[in-house]
C-alpha atoms as a PDB file:
ATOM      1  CA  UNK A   1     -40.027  44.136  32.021  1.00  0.00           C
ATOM      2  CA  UNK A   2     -37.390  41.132  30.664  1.00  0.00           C
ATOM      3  CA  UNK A   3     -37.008  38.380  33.295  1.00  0.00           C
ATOM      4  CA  UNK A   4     -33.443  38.212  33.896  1.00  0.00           C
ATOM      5  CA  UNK A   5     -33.200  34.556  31.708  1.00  0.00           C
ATOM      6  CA  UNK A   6     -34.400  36.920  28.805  1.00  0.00           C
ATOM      7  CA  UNK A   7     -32.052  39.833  29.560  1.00  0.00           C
ATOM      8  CA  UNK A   8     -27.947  39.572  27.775  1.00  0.00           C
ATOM      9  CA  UNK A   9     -26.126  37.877  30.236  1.00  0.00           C
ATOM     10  CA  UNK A  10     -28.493  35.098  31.600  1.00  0.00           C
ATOM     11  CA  UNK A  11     -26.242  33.708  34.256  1.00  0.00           C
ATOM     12  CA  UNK A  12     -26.557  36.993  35.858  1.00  0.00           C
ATOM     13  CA  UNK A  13     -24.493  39.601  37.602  1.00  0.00           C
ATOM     14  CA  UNK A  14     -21.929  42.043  36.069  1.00  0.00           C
ATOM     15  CA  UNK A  15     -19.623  41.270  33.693  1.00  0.00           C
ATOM     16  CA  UNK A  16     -15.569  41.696  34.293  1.00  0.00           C
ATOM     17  CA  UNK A  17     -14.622  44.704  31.844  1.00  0.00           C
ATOM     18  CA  UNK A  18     -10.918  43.140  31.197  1.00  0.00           C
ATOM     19  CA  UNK A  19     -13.002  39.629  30.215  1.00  0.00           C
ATOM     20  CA  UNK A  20     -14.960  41.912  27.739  1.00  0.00           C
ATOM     21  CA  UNK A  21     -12.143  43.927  26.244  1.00  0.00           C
ATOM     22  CA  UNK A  22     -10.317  40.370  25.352  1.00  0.00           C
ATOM     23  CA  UNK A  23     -13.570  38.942  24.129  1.00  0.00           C
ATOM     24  CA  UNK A  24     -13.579  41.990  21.630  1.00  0.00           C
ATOM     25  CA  UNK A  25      -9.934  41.675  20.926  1.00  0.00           C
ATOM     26  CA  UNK A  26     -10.821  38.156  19.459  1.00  0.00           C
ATOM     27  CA  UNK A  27     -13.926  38.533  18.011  1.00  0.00           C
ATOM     28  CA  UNK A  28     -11.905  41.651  16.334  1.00  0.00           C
ATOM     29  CA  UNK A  29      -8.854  39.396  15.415  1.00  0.00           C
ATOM     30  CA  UNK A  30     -10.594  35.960  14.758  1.00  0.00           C
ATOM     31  CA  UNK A  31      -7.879  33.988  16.718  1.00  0.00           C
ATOM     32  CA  UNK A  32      -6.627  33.486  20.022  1.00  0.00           C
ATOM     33  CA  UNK A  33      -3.250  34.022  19.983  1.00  0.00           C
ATOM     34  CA  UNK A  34      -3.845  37.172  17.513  1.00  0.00           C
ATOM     35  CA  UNK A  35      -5.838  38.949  20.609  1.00  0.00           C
ATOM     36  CA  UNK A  36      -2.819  37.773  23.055  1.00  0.00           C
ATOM     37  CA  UNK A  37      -0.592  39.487  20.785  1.00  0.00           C
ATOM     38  CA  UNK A  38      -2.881  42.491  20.665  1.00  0.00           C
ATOM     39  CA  UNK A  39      -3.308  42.709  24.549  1.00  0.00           C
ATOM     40  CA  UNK A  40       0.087  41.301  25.581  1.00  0.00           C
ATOM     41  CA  UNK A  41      -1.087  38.229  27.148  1.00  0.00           C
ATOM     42  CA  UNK A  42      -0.188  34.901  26.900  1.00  0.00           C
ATOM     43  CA  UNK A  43      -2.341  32.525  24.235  1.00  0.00           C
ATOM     44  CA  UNK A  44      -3.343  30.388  27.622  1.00  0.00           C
ATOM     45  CA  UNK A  45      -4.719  33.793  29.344  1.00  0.00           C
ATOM     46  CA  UNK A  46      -6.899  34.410  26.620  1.00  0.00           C
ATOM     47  CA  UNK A  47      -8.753  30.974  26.784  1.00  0.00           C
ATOM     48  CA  UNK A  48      -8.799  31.043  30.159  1.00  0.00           C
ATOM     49  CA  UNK A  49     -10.470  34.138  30.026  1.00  0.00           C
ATOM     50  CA  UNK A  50     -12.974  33.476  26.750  1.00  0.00           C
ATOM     51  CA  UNK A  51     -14.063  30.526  29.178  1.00  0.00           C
ATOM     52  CA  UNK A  52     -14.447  32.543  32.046  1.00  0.00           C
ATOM     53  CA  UNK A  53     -16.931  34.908  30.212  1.00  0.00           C
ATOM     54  CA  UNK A  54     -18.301  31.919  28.161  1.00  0.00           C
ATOM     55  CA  UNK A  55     -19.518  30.529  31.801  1.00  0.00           C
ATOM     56  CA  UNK A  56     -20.826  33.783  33.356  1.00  0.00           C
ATOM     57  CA  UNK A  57     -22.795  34.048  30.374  1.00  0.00           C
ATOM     58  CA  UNK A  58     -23.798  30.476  30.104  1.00  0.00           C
ATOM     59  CA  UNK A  59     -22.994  30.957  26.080  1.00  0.00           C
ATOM     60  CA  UNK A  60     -20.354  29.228  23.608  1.00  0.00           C
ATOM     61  CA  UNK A  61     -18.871  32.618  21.990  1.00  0.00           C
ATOM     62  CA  UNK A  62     -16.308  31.321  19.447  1.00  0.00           C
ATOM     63  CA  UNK A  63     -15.923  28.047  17.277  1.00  0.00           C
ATOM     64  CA  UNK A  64     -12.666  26.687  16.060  1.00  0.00           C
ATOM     65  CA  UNK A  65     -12.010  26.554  12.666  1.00  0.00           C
ATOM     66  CA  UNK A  66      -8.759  25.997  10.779  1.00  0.00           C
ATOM     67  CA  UNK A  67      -8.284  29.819  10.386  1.00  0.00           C
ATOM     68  CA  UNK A  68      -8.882  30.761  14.105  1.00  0.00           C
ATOM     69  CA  UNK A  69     -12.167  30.931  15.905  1.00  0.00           C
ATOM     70  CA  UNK A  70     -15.822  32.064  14.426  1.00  0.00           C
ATOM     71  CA  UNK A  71     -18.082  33.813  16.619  1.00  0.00           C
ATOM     72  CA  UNK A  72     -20.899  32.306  17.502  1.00  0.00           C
ATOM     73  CA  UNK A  73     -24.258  34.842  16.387  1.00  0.00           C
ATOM     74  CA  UNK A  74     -24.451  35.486  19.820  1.00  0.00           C
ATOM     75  CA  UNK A  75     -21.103  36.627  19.709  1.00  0.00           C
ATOM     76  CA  UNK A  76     -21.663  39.149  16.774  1.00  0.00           C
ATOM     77  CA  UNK A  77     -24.220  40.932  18.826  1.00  0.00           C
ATOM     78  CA  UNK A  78     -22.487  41.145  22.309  1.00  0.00           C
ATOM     79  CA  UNK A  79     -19.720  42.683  20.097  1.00  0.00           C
ATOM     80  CA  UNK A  80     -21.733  45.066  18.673  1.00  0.00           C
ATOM     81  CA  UNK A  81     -23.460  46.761  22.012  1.00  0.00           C
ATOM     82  CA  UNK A  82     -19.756  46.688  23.547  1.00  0.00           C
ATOM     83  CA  UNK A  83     -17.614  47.802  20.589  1.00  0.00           C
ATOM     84  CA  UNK A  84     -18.363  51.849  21.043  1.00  0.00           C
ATOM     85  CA  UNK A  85     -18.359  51.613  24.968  1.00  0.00           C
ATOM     86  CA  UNK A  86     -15.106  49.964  25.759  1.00  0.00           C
ATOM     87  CA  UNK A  87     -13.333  51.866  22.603  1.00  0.00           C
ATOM     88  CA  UNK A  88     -14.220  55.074  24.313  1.00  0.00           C
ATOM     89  CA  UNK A  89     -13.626  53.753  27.703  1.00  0.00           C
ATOM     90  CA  UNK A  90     -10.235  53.215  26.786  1.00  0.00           C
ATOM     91  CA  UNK A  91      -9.584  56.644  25.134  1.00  0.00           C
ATOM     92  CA  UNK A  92     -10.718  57.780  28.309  1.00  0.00           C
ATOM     93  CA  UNK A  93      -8.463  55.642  30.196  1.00  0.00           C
ATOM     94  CA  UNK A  94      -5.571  55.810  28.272  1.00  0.00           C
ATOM     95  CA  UNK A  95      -5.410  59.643  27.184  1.00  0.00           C
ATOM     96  CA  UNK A  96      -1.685  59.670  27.225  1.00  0.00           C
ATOM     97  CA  UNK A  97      -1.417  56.933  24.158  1.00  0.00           C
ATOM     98  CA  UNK A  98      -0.182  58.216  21.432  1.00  0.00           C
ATOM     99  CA  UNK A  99      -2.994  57.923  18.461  1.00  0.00           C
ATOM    100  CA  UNK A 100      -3.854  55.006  16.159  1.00  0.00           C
ATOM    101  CA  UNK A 101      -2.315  55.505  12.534  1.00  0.00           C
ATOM    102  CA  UNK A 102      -4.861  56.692   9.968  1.00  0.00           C
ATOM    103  CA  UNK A 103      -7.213  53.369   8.723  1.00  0.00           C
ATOM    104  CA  UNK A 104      -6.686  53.896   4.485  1.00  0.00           C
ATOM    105  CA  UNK A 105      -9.910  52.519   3.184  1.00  0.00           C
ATOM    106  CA  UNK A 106     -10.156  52.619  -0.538  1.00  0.00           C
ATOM    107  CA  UNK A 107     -13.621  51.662  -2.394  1.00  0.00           C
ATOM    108  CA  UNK A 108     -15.896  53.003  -5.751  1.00  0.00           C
ATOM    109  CA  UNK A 109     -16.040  56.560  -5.269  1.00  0.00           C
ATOM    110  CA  UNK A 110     -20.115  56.650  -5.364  1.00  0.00           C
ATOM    111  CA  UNK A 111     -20.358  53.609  -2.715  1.00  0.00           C
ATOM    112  CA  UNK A 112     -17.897  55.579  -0.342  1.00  0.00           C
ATOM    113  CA  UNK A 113     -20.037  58.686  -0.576  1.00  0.00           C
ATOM    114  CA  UNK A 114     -23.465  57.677  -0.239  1.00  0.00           C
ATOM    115  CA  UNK A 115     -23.076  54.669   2.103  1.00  0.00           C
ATOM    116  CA  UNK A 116     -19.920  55.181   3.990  1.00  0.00           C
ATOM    117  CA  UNK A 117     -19.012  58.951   4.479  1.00  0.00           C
ATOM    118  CA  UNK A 118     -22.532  59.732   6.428  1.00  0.00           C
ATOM    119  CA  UNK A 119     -21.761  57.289   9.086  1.00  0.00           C
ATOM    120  CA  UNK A 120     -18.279  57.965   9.689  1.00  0.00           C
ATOM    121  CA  UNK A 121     -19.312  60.480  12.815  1.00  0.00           C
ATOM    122  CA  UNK A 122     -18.817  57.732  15.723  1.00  0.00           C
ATOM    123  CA  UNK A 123     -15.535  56.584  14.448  1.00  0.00           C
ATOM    124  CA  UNK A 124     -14.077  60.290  14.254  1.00  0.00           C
ATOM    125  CA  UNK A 125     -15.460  61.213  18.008  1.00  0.00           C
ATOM    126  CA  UNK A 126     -14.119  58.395  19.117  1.00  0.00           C
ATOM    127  CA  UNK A 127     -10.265  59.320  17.745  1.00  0.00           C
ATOM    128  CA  UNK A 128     -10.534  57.198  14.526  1.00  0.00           C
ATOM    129  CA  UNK A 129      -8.307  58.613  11.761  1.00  0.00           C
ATOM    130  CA  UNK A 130      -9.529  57.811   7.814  1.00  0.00           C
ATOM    131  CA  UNK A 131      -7.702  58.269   4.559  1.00  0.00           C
ATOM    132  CA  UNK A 132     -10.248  57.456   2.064  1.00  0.00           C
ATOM    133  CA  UNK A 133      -8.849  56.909  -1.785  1.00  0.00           C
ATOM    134  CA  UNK A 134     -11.949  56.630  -4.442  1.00  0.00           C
ATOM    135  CA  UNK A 135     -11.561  53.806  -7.373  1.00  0.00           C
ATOM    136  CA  UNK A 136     -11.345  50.626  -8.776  1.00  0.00           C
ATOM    137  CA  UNK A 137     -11.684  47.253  -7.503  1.00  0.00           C
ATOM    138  CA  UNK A 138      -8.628  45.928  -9.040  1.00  0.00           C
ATOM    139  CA  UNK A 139      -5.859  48.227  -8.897  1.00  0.00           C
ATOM    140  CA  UNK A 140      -7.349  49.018  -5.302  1.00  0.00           C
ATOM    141  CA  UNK A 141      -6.470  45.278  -4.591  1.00  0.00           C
ATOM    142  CA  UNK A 142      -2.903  45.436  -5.936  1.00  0.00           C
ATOM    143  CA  UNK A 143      -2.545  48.420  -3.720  1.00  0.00           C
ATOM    144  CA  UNK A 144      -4.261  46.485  -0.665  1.00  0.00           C
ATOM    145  CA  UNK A 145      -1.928  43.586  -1.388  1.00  0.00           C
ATOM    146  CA  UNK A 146       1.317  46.019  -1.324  1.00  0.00           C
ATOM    147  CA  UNK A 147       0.192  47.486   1.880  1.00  0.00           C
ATOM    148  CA  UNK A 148      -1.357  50.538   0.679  1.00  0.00           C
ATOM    149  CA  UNK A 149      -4.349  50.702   2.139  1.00  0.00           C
ATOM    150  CA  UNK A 150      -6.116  48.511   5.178  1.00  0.00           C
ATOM    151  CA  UNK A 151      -9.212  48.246   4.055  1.00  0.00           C
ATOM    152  CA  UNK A 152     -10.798  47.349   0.345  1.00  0.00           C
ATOM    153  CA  UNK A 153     -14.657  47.740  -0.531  1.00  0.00           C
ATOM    154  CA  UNK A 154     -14.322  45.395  -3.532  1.00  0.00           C
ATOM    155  CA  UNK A 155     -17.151  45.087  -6.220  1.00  0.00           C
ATOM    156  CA  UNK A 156     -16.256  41.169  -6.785  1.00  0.00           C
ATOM    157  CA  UNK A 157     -14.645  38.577  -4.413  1.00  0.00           C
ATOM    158  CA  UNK A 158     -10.983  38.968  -4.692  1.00  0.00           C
ATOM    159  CA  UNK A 159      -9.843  34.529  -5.485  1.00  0.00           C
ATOM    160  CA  UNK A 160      -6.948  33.518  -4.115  1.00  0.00           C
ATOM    161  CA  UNK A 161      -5.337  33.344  -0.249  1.00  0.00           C
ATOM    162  CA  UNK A 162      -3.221  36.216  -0.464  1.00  0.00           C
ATOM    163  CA  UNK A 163      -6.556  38.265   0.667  1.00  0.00           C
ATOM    164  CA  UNK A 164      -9.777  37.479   2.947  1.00  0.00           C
ATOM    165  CA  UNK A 165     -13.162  39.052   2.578  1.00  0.00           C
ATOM    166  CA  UNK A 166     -15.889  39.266   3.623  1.00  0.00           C
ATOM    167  CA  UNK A 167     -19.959  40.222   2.222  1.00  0.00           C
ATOM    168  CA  UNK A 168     -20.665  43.579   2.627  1.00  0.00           C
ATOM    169  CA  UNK A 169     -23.577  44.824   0.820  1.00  0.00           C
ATOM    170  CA  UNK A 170     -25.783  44.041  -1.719  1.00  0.00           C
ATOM    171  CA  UNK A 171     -26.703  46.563  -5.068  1.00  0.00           C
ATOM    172  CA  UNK A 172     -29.326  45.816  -7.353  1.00  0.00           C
ATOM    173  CA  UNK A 173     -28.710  47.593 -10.665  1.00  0.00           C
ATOM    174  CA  UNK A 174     -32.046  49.681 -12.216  1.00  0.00           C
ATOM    175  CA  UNK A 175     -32.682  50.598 -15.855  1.00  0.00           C
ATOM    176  CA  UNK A 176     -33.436  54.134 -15.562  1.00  0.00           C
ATOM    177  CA  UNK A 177     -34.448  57.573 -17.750  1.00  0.00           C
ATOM    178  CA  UNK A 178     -35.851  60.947 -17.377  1.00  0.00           C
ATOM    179  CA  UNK A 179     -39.725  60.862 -17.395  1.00  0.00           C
ATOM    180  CA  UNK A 180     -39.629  62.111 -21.063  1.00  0.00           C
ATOM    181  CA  UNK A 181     -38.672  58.622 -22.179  1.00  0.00           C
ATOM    182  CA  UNK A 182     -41.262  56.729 -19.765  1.00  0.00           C
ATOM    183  CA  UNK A 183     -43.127  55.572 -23.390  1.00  0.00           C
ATOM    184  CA  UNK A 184     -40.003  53.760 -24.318  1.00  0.00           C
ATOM    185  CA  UNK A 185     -40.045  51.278 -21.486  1.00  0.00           C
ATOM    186  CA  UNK A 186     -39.234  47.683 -22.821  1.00  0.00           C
ATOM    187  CA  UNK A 187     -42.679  45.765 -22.549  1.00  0.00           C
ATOM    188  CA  UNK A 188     -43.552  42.909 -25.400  1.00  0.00           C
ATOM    189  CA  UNK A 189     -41.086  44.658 -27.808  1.00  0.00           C
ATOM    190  CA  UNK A 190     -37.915  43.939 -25.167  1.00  0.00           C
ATOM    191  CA  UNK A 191     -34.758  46.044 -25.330  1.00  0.00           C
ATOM    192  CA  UNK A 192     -35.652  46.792 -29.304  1.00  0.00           C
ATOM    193  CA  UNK A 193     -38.014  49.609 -28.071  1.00  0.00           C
ATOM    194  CA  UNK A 194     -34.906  51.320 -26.428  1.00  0.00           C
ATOM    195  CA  UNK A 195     -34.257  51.606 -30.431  1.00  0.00           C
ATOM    196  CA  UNK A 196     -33.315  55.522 -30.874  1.00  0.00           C
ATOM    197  CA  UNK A 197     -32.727  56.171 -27.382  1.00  0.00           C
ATOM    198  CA  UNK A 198     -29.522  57.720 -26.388  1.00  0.00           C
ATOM    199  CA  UNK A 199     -27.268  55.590 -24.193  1.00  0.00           C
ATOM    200  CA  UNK A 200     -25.462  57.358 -20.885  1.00  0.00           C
ATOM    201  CA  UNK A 201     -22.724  54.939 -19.402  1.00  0.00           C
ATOM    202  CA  UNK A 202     -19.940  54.410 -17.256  1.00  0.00           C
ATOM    203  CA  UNK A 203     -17.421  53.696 -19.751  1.00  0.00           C
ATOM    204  CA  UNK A 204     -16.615  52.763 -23.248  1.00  0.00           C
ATOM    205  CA  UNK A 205     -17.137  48.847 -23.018  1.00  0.00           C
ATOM    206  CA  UNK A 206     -20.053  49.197 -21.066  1.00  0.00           C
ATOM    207  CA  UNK A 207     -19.600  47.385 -18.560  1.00  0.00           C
ATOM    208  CA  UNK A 208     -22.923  47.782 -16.211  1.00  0.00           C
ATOM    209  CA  UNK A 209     -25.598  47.897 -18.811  1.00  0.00           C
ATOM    210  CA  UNK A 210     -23.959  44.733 -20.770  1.00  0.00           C
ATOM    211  CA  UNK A 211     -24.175  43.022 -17.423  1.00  0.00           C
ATOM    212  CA  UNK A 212     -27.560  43.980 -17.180  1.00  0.00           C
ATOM    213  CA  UNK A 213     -28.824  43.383 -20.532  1.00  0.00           C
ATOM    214  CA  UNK A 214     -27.293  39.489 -20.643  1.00  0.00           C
ATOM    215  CA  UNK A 215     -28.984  39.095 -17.091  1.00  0.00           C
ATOM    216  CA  UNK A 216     -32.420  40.264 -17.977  1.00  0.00           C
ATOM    217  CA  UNK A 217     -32.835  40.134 -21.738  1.00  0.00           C
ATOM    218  CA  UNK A 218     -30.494  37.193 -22.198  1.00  0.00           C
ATOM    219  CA  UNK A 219     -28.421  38.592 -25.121  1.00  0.00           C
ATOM    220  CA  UNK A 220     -25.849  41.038 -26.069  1.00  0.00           C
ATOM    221  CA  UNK A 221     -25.818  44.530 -26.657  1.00  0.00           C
ATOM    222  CA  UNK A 222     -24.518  45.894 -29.349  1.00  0.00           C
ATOM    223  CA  UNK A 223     -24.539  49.841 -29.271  1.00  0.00           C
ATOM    224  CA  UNK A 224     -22.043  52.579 -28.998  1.00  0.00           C
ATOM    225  CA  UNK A 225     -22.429  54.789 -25.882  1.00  0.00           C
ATOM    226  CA  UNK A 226     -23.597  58.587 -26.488  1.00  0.00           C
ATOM    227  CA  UNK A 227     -22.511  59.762 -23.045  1.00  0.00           C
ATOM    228  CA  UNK A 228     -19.580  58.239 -21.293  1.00  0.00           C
ATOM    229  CA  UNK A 229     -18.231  59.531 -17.474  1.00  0.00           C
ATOM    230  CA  UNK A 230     -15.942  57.554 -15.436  1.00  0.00           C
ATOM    231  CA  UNK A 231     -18.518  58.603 -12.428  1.00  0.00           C
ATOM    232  CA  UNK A 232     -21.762  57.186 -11.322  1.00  0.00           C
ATOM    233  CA  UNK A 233     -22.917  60.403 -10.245  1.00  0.00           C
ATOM    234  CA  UNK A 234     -22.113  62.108 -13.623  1.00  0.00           C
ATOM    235  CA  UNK A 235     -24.202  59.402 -15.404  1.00  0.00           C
ATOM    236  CA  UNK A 236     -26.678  60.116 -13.211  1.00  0.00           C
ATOM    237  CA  UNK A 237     -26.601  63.393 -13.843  1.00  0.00           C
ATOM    238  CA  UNK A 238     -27.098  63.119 -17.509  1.00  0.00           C
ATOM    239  CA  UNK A 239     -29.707  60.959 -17.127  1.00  0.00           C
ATOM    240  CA  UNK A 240     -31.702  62.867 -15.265  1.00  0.00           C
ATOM    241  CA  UNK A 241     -31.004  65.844 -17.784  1.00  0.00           C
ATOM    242  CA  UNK A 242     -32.648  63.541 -19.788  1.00  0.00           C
ATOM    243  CA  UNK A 243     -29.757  62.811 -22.026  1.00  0.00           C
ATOM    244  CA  UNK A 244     -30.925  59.162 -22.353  1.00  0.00           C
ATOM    245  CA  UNK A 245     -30.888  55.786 -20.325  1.00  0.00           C
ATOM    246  CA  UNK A 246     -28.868  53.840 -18.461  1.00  0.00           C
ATOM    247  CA  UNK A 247     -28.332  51.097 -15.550  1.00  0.00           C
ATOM    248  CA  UNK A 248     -27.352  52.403 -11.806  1.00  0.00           C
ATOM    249  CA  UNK A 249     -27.147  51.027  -8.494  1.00  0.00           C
ATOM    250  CA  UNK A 250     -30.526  51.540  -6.946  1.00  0.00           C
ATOM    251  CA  UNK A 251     -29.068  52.881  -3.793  1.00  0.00           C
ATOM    252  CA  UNK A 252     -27.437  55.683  -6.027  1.00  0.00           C
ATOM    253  CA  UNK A 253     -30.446  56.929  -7.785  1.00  0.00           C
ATOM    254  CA  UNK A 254     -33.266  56.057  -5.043  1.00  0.00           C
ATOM    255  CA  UNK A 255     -34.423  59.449  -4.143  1.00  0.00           C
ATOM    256  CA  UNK A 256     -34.839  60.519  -7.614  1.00  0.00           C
ATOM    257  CA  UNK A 257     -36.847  57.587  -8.111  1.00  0.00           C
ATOM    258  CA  UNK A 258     -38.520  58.591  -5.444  1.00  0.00           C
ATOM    259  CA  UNK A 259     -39.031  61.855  -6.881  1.00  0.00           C
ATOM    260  CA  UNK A 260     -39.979  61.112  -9.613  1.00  0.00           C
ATOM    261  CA  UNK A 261     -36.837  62.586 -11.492  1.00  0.00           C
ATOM    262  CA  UNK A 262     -36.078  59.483 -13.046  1.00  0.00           C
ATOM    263  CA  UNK A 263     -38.322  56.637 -13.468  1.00  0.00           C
ATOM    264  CA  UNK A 264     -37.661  52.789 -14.096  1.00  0.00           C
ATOM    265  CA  UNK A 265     -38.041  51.669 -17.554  1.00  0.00           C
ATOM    266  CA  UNK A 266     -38.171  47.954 -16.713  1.00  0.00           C
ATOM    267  CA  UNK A 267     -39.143  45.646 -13.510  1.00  0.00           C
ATOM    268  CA  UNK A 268     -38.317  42.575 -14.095  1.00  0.00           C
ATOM    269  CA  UNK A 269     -38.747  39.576 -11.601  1.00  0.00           C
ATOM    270  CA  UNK A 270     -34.880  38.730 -11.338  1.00  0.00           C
ATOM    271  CA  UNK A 271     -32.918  42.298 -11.207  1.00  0.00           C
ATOM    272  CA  UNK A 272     -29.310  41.741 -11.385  1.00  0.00           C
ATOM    273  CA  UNK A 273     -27.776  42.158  -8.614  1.00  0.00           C
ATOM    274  CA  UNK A 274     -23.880  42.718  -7.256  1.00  0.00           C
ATOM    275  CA  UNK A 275     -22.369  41.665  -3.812  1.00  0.00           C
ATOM    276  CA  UNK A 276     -19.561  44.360  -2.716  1.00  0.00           C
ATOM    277  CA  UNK A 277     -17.100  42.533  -0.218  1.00  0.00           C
ATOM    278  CA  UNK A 278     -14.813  44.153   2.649  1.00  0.00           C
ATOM    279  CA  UNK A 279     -11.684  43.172   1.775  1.00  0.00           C
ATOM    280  CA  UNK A 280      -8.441  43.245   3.783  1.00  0.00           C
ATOM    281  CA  UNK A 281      -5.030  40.954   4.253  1.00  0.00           C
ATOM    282  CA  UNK A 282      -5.005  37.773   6.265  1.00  0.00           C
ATOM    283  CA  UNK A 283      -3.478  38.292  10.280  1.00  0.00           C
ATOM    284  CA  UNK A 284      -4.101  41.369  12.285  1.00  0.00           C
ATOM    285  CA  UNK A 285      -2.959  44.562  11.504  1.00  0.00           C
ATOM    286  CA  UNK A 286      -0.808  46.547  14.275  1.00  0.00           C
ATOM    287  CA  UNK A 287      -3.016  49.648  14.112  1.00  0.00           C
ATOM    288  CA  UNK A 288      -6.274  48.464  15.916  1.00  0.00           C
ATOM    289  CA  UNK A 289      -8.520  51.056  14.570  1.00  0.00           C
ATOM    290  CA  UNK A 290      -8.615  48.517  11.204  1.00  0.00           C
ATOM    291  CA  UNK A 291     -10.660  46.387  12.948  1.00  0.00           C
ATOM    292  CA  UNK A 292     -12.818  49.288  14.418  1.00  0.00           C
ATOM    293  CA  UNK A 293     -13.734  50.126  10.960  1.00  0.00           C
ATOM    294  CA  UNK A 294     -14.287  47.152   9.692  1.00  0.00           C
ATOM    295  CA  UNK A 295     -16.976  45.910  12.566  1.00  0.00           C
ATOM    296  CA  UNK A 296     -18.735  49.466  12.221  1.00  0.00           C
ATOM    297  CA  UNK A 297     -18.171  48.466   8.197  1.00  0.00           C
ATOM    298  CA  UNK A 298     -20.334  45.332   8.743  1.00  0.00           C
ATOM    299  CA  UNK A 299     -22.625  46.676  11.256  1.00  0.00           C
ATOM    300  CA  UNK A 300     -23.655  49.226   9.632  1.00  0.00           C
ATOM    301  CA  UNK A 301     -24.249  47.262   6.370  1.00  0.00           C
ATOM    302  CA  UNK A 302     -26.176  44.395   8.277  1.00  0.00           C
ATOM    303  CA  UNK A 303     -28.491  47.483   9.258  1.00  0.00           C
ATOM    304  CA  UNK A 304     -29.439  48.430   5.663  1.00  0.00           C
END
């Protein structure tokens, strides 16, 4: 058994339940006088209380910083074991409320499915409503920027102030085929022994294998696709058909690696690899299940 100077909350004895929900409401907001909007308190009430908890727990939560406040790592994980608890606590407490406004959270349609729709279970028990759209990172942000959607799971940073993100997720890219083509694999001969070999891409200008092939090979490629789908999954698919080769997201196409279905053609030391970013508009939004998605969002991610 812990000693209690090991256990959460080292100063000891319970913790107040209204110090914890404003804790959460700036650790969800990132300022002070965001969460005193959010709870209907005065900017002063909310430090006095942040301090209160700060001493009980003998921690510093939350830095300053010209935006708001940054939780302290500490912070992060107190937020995490509290998050589900008090959010159904006060569904519990509150069952006359009218409900939250659906969260719109837009991303690429493969990313969604694989690594957001399977953990979407706690938010929906717990009264969250989600309108996913499916599709690119730029006109996603145009529509983020106009208000159409809360949340964006962008496949670049967006630049500018007019958005904030934040790291989501890393994806290393594979060069994949069907275990007929296993022979072809780019050894001493390079990307010439792909020579022959029909290529199975995204789109047109190829975007993902040209990435791929300046990364690793360090030169262009100049080919014409033989298979084009506007859908990860459908290039997948063809690939595995063995219809030829092509560059995925590992996450996408693990278990048939695993499988054996499709096999790597190349391993090289420095794999290209992509940062997705969560991506949604500076302040704090007035439906407060945004910022339950986006912690579950990064929780979940800093889990993979």
């Amino acid at each position: 058994m812990r000693d209690r100077e090991s256990n959460d909350h080292p100063a000891g004895g319970p913790l107040d339940l209204n110090l914890l929900r404003t804790f959460l409401a700036v650790h969800r907001t990132g300022s002070f006088t965001a969460a005193a909007r959010l709870l209907g308190l005065s900017q002063p009430t909310v430090t006095t209380q942040i301090r209160a908890l700060e001493r009980q727990l003998g921690r510093e939560l939350f830095e300053r910083t010209a935006r708001g406040v940054s939780p302290a790592p500490y912070a992060d994980a107190l937020a995490a074991r509290i998050v589900e608890p008090l959010d159904a606590l006060s569904a519990v407490a509150n069952p006359q409320e009218a409900p939250a406004e659906p969260v719109h959270l837009a991303g690429p349609a493969e990313y969604l499915t694989r690594s957001v729709l399977p953990g979407v279970a706690p938010l929906v028990e717990h009264g969250v409503r989600l309108r996913i759209t499916p599709g690119l990172t730029e006109p996603l942000l145009e529509d983020l920027r106009a208000g159409r959607h809360d949340l964006v799971i962008a496949t670049f940073r967006p630049r500018g102030r007019t958005l904030t993100s934040m790291p989501l997720d890393d994806e290393e890219f594979v060069l994949v085929a069907a275990p007929g083509w296993a022979d072809r694999s780019p050894g001493h001969e390079g990307p010439a022994a792909l020579n022959g070999v029909p290529l199975v891409a995204y789109a047109e200008d190829l975007p993902i294998v040209r990435r791929y092939w300046r990364h690793v090979f360090g030169g262009r490629l100049t080919r014409h696709p033989a298979v084009t789908m506007p859908d990860l999954n459908g290039v997948k698919a063809a690939v595995v058909g063995g219809a030829g080769f092509s560059v995925l997201p590992r996450y996408l196409c693990a278990e048939e690696l695993a499988s054996g279905a499709l096999v790597p053609l190349h391993d090289p030391e420095d794999p290209p690899i992509n940062t997705a970013f969560l991506v949604q508009r500076p302040g704090v939004s007035g439906n407060p299940h945004v910022a339950v998605v986006r912690d579950h969002l990064l929780r979940a991610a800093a889990r993979r």
